[in-house]
PDB file of N, CA and C in Angstrom:
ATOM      1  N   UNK A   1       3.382 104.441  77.661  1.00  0.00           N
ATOM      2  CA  UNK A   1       2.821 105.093  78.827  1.00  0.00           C
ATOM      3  C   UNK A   1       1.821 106.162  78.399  1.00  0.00           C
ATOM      4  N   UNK A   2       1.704 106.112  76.889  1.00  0.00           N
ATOM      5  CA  UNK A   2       0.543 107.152  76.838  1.00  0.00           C
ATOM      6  C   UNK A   2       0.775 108.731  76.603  1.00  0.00           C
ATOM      7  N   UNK A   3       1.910 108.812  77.345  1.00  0.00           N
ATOM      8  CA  UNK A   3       2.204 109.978  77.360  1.00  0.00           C
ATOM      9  C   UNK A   3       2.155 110.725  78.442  1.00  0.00           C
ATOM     10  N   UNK A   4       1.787 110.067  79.145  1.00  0.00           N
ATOM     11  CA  UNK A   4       1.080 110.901  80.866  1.00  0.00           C
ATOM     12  C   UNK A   4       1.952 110.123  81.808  1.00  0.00           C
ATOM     13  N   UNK A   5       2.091 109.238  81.959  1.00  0.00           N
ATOM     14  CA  UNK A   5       2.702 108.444  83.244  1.00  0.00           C
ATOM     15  C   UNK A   5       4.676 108.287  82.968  1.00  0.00           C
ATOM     16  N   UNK A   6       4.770 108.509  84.451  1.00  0.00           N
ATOM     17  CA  UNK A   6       6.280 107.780  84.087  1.00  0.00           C
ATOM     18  C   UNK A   6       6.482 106.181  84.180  1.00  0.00           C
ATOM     19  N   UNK A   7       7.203 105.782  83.883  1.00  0.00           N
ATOM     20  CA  UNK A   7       7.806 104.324  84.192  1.00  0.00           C
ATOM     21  C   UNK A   7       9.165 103.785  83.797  1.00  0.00           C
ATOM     22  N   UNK A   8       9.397 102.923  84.481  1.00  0.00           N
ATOM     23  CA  UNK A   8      10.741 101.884  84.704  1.00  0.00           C
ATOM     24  C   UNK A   8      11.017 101.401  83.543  1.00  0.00           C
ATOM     25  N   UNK A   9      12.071 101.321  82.878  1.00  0.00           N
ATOM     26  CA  UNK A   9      12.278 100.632  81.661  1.00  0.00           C
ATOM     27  C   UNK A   9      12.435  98.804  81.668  1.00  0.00           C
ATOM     28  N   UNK A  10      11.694  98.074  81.359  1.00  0.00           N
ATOM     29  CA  UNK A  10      11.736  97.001  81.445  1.00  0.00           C
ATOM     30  C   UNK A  10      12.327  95.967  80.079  1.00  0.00           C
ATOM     31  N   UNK A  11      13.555  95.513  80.367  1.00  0.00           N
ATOM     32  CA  UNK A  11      14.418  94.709  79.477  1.00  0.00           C
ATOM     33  C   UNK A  11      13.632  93.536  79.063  1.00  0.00           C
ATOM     34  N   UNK A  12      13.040  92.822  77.992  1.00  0.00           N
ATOM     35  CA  UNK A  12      12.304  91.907  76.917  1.00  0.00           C
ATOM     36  C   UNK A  12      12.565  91.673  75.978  1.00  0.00           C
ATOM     37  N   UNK A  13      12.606  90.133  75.813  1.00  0.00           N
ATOM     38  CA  UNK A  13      12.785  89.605  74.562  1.00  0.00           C
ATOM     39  C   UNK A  13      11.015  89.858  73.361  1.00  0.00           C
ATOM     40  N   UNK A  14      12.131  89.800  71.897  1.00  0.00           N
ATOM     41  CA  UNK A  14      10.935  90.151  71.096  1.00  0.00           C
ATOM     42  C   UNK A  14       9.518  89.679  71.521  1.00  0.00           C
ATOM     43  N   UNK A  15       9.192  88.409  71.542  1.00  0.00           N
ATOM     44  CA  UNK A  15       8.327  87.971  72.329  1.00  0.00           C
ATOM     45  C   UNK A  15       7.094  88.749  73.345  1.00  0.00           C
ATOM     46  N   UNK A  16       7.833  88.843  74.257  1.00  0.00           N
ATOM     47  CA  UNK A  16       6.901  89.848  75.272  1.00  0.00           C
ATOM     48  C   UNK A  16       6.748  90.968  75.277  1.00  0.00           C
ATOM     49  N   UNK A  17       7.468  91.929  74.007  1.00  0.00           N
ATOM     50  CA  UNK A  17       7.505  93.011  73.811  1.00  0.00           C
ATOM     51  C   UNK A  17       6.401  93.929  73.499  1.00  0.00           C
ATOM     52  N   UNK A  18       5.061  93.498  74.074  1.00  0.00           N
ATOM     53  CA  UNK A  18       3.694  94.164  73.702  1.00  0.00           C
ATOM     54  C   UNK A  18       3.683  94.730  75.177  1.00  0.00           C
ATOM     55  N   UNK A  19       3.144  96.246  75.033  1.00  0.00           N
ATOM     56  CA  UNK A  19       2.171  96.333  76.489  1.00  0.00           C
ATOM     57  C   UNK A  19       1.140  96.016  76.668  1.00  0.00           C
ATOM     58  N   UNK A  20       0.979  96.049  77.704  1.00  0.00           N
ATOM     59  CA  UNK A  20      -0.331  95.301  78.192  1.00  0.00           C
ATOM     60  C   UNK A  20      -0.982  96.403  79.661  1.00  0.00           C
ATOM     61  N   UNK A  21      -0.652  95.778  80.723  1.00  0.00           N
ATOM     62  CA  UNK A  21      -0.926  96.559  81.751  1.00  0.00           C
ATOM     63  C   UNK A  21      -0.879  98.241  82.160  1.00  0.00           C
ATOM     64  N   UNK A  22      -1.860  98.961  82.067  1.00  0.00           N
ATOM     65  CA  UNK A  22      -1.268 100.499  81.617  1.00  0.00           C
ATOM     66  C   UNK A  22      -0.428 101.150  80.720  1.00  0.00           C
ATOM     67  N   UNK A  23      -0.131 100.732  80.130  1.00  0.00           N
ATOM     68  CA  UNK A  23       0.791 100.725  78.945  1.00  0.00           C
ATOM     69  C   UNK A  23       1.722 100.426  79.459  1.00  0.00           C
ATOM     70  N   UNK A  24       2.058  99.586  80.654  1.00  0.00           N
ATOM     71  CA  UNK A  24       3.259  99.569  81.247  1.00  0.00           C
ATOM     72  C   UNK A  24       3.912  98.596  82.073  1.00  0.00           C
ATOM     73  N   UNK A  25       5.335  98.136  82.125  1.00  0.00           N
ATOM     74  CA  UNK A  25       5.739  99.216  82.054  1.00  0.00           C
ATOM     75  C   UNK A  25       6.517  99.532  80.858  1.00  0.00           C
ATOM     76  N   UNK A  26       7.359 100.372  80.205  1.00  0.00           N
ATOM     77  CA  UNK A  26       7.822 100.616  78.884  1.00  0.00           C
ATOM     78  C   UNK A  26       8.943  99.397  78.843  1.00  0.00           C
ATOM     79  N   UNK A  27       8.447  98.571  77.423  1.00  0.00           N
ATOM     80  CA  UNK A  27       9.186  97.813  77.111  1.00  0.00           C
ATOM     81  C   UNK A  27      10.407  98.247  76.354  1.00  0.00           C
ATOM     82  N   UNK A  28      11.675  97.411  76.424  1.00  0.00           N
ATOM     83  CA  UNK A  28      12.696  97.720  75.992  1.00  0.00           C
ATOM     84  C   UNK A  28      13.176  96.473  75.278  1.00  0.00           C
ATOM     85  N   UNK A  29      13.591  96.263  74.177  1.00  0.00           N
ATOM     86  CA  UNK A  29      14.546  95.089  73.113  1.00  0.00           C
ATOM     87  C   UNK A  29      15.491  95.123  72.911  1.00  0.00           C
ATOM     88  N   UNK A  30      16.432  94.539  72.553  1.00  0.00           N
ATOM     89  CA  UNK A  30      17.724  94.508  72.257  1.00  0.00           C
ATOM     90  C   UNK A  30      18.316  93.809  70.774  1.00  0.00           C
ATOM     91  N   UNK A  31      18.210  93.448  69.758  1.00  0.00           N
ATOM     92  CA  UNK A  31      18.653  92.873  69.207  1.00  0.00           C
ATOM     93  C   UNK A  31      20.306  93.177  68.442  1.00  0.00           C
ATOM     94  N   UNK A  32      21.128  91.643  68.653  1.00  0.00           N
ATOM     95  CA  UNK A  32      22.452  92.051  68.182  1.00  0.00           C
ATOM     96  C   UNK A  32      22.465  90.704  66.861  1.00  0.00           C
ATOM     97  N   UNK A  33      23.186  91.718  66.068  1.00  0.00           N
ATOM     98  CA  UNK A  33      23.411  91.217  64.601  1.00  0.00           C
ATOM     99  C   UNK A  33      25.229  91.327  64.148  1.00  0.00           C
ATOM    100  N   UNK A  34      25.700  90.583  63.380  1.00  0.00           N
ATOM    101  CA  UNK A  34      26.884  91.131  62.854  1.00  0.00           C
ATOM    102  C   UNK A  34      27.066  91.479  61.651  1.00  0.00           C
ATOM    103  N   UNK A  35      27.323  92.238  61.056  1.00  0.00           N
ATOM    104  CA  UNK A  35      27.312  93.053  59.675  1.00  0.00           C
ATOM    105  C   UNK A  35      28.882  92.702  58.967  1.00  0.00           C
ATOM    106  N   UNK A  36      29.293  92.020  57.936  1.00  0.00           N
ATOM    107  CA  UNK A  36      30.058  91.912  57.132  1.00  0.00           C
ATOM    108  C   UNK A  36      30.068  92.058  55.717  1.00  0.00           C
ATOM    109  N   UNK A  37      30.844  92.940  55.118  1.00  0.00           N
ATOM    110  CA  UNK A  37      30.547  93.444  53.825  1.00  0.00           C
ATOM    111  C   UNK A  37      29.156  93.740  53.276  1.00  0.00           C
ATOM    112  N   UNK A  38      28.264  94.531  54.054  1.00  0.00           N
ATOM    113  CA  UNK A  38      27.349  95.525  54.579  1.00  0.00           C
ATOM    114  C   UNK A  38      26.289  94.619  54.597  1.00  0.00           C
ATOM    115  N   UNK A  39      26.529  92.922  55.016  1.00  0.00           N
ATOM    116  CA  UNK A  39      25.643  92.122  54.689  1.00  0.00           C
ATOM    117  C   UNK A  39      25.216  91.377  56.535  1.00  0.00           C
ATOM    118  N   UNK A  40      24.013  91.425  56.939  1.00  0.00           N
ATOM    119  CA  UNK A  40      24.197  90.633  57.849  1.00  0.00           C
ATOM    120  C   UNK A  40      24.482  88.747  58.077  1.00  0.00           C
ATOM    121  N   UNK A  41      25.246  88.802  58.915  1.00  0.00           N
ATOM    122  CA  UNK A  41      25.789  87.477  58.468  1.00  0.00           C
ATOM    123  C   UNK A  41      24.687  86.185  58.789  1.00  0.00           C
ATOM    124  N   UNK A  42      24.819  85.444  57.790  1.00  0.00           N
ATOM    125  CA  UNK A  42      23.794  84.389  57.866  1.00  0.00           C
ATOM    126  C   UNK A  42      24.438  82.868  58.170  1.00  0.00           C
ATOM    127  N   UNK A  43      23.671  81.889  58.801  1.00  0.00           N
ATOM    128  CA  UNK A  43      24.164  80.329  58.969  1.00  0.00           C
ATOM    129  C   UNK A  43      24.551  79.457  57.210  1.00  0.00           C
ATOM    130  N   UNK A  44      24.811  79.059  57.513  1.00  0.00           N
ATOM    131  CA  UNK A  44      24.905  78.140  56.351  1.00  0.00           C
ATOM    132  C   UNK A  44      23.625  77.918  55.223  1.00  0.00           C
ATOM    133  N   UNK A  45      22.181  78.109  55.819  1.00  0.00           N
ATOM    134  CA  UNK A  45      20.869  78.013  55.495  1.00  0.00           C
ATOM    135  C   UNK A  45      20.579  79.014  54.334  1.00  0.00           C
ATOM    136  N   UNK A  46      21.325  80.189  54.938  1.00  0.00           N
ATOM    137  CA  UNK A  46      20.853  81.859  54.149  1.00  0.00           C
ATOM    138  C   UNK A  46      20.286  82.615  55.702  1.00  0.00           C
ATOM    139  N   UNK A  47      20.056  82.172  56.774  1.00  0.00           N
ATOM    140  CA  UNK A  47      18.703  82.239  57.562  1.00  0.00           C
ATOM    141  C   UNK A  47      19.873  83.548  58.361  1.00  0.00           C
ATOM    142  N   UNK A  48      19.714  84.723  58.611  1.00  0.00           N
ATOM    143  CA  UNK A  48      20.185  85.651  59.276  1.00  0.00           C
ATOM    144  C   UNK A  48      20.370  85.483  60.724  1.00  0.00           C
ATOM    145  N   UNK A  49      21.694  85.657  61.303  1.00  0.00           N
ATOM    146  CA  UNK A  49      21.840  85.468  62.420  1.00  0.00           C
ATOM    147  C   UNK A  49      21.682  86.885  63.372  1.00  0.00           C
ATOM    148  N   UNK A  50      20.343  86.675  64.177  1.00  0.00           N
ATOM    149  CA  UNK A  50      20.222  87.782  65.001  1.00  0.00           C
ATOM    150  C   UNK A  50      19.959  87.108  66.032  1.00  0.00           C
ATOM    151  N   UNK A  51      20.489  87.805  67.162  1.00  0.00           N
ATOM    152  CA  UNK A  51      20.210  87.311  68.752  1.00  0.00           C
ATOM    153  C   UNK A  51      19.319  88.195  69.456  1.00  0.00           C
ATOM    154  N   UNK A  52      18.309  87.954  70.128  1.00  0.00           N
ATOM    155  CA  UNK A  52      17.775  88.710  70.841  1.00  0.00           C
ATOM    156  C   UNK A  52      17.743  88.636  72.330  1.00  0.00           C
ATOM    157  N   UNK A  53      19.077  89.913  72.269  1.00  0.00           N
ATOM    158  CA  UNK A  53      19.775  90.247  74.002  1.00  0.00           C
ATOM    159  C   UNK A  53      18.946  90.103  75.172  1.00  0.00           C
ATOM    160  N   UNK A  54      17.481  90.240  75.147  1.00  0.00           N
ATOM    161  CA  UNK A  54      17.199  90.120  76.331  1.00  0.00           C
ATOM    162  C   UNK A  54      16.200  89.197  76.540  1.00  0.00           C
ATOM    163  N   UNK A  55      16.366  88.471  75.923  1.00  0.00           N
ATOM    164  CA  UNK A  55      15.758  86.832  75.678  1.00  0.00           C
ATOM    165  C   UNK A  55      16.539  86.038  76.771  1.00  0.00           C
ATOM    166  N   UNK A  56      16.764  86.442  77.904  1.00  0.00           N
ATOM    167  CA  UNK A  56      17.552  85.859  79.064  1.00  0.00           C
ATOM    168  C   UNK A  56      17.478  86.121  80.581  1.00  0.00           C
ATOM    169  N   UNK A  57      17.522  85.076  80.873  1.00  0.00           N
ATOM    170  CA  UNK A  57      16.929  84.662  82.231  1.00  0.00           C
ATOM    171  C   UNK A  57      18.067  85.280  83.072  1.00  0.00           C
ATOM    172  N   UNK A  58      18.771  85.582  82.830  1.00  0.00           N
ATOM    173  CA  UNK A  58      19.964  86.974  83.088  1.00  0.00           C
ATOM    174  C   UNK A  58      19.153  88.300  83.315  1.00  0.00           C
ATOM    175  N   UNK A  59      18.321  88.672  82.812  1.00  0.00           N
ATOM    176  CA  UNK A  59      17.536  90.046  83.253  1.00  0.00           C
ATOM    177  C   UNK A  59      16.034  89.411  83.760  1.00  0.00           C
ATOM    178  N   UNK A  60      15.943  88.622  84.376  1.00  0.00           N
ATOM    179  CA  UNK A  60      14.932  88.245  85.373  1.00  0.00           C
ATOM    180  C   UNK A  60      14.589  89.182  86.502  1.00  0.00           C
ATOM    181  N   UNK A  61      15.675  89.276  87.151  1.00  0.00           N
ATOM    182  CA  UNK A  61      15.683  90.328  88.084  1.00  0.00           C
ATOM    183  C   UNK A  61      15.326  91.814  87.611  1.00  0.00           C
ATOM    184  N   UNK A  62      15.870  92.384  86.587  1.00  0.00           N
ATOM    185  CA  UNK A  62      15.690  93.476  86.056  1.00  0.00           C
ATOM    186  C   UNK A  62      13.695  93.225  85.771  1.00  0.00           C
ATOM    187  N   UNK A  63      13.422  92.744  85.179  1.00  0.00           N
ATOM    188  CA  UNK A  63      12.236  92.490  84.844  1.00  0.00           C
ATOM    189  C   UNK A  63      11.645  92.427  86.197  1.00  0.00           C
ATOM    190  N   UNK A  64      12.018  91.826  87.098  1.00  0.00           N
ATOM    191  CA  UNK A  64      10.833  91.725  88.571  1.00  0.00           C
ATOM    192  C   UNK A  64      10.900  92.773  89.539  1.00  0.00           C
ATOM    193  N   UNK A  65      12.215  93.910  88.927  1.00  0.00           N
ATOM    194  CA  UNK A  65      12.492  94.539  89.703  1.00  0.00           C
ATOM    195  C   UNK A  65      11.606  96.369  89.006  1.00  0.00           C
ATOM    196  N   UNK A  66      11.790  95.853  88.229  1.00  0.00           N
ATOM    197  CA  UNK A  66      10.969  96.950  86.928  1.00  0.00           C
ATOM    198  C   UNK A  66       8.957  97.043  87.454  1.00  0.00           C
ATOM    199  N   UNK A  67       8.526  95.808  86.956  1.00  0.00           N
ATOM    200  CA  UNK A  67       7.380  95.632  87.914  1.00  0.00           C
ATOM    201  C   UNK A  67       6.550  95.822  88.974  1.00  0.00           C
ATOM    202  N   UNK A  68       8.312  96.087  90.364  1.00  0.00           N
ATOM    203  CA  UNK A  68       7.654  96.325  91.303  1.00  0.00           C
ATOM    204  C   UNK A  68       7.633  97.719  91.411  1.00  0.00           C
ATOM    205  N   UNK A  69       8.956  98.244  90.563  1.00  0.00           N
ATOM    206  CA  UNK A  69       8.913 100.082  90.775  1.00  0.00           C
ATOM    207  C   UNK A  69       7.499 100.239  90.251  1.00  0.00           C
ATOM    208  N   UNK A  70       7.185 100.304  88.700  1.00  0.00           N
ATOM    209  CA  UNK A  70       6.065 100.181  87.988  1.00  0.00           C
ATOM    210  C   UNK A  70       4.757 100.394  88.977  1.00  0.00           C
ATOM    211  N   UNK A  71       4.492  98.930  89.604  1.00  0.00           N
ATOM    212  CA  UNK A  71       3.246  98.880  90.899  1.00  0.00           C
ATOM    213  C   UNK A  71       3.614 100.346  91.728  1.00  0.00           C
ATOM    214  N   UNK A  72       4.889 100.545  92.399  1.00  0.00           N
ATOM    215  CA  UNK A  72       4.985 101.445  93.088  1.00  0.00           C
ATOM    216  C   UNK A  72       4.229 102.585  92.777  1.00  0.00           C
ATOM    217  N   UNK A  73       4.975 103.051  91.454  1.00  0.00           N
ATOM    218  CA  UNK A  73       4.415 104.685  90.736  1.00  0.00           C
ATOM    219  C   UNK A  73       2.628 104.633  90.782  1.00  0.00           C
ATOM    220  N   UNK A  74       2.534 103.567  90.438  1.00  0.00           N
ATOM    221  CA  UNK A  74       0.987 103.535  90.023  1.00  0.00           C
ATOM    222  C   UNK A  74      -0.378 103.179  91.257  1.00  0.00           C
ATOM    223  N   UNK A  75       0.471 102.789  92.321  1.00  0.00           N
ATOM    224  CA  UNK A  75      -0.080 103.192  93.491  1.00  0.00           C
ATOM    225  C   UNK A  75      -0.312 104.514  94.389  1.00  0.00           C
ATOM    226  N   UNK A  76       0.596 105.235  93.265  1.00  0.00           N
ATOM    227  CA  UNK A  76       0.791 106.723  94.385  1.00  0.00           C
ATOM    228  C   UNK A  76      -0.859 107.516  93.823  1.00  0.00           C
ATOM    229  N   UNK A  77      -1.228 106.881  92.788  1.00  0.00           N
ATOM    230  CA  UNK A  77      -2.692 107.712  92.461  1.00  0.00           C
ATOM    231  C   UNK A  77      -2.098 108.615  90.794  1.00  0.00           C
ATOM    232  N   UNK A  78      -3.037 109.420  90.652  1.00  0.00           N
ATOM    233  CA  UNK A  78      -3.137 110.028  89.691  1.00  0.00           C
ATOM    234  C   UNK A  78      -2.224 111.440  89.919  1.00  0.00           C
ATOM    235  N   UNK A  79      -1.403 111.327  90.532  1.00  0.00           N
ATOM    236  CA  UNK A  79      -0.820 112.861  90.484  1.00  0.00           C
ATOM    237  C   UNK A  79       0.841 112.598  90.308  1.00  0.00           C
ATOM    238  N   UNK A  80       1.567 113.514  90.644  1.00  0.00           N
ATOM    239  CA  UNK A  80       3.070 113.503  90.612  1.00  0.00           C
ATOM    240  C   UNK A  80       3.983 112.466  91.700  1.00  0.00           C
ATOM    241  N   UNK A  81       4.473 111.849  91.459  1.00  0.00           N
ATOM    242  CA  UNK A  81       5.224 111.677  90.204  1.00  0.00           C
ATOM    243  C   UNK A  81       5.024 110.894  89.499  1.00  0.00           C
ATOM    244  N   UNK A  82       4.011 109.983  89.624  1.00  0.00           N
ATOM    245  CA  UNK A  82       3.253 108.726  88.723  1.00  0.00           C
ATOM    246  C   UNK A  82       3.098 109.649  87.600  1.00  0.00           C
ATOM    247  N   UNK A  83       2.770 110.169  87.630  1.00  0.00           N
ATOM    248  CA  UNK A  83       1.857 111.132  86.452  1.00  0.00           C
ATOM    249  C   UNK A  83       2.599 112.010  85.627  1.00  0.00           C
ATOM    250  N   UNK A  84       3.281 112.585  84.847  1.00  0.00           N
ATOM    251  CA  UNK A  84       4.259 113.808  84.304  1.00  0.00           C
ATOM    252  C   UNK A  84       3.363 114.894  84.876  1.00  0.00           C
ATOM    253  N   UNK A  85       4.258 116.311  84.934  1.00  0.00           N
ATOM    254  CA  UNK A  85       3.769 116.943  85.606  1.00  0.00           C
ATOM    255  C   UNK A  85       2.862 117.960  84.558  1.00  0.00           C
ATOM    256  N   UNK A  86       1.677 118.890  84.598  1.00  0.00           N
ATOM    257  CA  UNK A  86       1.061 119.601  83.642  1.00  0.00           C
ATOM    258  C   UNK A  86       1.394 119.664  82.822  1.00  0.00           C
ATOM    259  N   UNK A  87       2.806 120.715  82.825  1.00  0.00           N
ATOM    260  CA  UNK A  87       3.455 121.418  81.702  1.00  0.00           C
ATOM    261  C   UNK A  87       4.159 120.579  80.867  1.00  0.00           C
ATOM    262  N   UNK A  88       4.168 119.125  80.869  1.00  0.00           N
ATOM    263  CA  UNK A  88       4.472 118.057  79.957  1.00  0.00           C
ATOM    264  C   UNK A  88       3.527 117.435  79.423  1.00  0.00           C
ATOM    265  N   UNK A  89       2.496 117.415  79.993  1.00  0.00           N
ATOM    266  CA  UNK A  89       1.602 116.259  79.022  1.00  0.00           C
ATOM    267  C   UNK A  89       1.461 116.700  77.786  1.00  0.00           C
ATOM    268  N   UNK A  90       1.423 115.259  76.861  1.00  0.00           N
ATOM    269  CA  UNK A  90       1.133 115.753  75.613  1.00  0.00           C
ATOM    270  C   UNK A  90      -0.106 115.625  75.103  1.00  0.00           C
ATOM    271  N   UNK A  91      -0.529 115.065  75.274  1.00  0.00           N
ATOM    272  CA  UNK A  91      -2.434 115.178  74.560  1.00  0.00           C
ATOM    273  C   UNK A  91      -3.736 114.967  75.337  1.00  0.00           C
ATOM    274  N   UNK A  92      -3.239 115.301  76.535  1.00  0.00           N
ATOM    275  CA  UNK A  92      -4.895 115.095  77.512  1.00  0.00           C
ATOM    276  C   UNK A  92      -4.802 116.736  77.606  1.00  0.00           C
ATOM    277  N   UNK A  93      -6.170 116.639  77.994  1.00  0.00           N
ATOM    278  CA  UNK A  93      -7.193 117.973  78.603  1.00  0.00           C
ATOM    279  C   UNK A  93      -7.079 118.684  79.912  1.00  0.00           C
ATOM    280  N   UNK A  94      -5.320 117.735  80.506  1.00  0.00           N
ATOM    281  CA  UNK A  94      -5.633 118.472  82.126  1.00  0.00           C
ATOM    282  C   UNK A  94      -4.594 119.803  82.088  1.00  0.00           C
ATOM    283  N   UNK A  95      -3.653 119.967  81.423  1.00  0.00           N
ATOM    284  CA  UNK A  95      -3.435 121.351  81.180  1.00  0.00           C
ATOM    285  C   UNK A  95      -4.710 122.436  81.026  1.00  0.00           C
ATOM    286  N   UNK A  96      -5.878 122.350  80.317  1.00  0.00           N
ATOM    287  CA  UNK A  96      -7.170 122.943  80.182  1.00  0.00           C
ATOM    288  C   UNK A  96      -7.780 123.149  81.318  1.00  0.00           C
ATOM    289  N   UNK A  97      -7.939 121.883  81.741  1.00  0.00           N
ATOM    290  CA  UNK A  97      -8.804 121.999  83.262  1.00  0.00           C
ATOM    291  C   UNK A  97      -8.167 122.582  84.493  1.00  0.00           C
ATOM    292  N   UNK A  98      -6.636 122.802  84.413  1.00  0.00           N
ATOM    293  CA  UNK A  98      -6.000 123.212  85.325  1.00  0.00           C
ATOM    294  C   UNK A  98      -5.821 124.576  85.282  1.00  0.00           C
ATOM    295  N   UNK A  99      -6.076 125.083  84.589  1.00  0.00           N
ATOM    296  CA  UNK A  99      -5.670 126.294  84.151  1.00  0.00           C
ATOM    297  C   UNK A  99      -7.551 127.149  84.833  1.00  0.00           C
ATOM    298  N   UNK A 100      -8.577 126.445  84.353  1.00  0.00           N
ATOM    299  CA  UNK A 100      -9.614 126.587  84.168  1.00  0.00           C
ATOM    300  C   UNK A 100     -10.056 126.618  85.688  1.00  0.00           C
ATOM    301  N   UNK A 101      -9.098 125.529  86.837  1.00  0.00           N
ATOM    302  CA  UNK A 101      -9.447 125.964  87.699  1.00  0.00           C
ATOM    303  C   UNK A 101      -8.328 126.585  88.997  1.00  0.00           C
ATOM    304  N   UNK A 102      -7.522 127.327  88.273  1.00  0.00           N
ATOM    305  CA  UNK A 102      -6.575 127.536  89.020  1.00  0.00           C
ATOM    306  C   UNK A 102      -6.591 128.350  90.059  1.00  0.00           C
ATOM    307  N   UNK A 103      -8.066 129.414  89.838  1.00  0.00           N
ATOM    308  CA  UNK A 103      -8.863 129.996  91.088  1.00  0.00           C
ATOM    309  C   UNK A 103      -8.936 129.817  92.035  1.00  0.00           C
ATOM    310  N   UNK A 104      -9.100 128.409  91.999  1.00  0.00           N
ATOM    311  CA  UNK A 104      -9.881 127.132  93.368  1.00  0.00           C
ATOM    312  C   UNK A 104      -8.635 126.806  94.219  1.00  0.00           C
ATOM    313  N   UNK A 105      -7.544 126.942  93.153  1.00  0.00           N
ATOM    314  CA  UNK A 105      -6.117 125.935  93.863  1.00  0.00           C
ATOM    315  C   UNK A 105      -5.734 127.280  95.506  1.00  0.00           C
ATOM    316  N   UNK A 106      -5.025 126.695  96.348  1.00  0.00           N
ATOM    317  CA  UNK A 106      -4.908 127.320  97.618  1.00  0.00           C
ATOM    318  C   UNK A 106      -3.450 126.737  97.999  1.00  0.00           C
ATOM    319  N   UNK A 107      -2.602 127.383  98.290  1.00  0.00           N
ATOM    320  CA  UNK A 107      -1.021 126.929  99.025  1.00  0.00           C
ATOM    321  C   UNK A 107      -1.302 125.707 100.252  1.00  0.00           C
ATOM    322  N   UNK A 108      -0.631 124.202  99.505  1.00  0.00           N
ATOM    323  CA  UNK A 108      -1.002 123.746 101.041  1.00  0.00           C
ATOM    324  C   UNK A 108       0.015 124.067 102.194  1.00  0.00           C
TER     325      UNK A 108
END
């Protein structure tokens, strides 16, 4: 998210795990492994057995439901609560500019 926006945590298999759309919304992975004698356990091959938890049509919903919050926030525009509020952002210029014009600001 950049650092500026909030968003929905969205459950993904390794696969789709890139952002794309606004940085958003924040992807989330899961992978489960089993560890025996500090070794992860492998098939018969050598080939390591890892599953990746959200490689399932079981969090479909979570995923379409993530999306639509996502659209939601990002329809409200550029301000709160889409947005973190001033005193959080971490590397843009609108702490600067806000400050710069805090003259102008008026109680609505």
């Amino acid at each position: 998210m950049r650092g500026s926006h909030w968003g929905p945590l969205m459950p993904v298999g390794l696969e789709f795990s890139k952002c794309t759309v606004f940085d958003g919304p924040p992807r989330m992975v899961a992978l489960g492994f089993q560890v025996s004698d500090g070794t992860i356990a492998s098939d018969s091959d050598g080939t390591p057995l890892v599953n990746d938890l959200f490689d399932d049509p079981a969090f479909d919903m979570a995923r379409h439901e993530a999306m639509e919050y996502a659209a939601a926030l990002r329809r409200m525009g550029e301000f709160e609560p889409a947005r973190l509020g001033a005193d959080t952002m971490e590397y843009t210029t609108l702490p600067l500019i806000l400050k710069k014009l805090r003259r102008r600001f008026k109680p609505a």
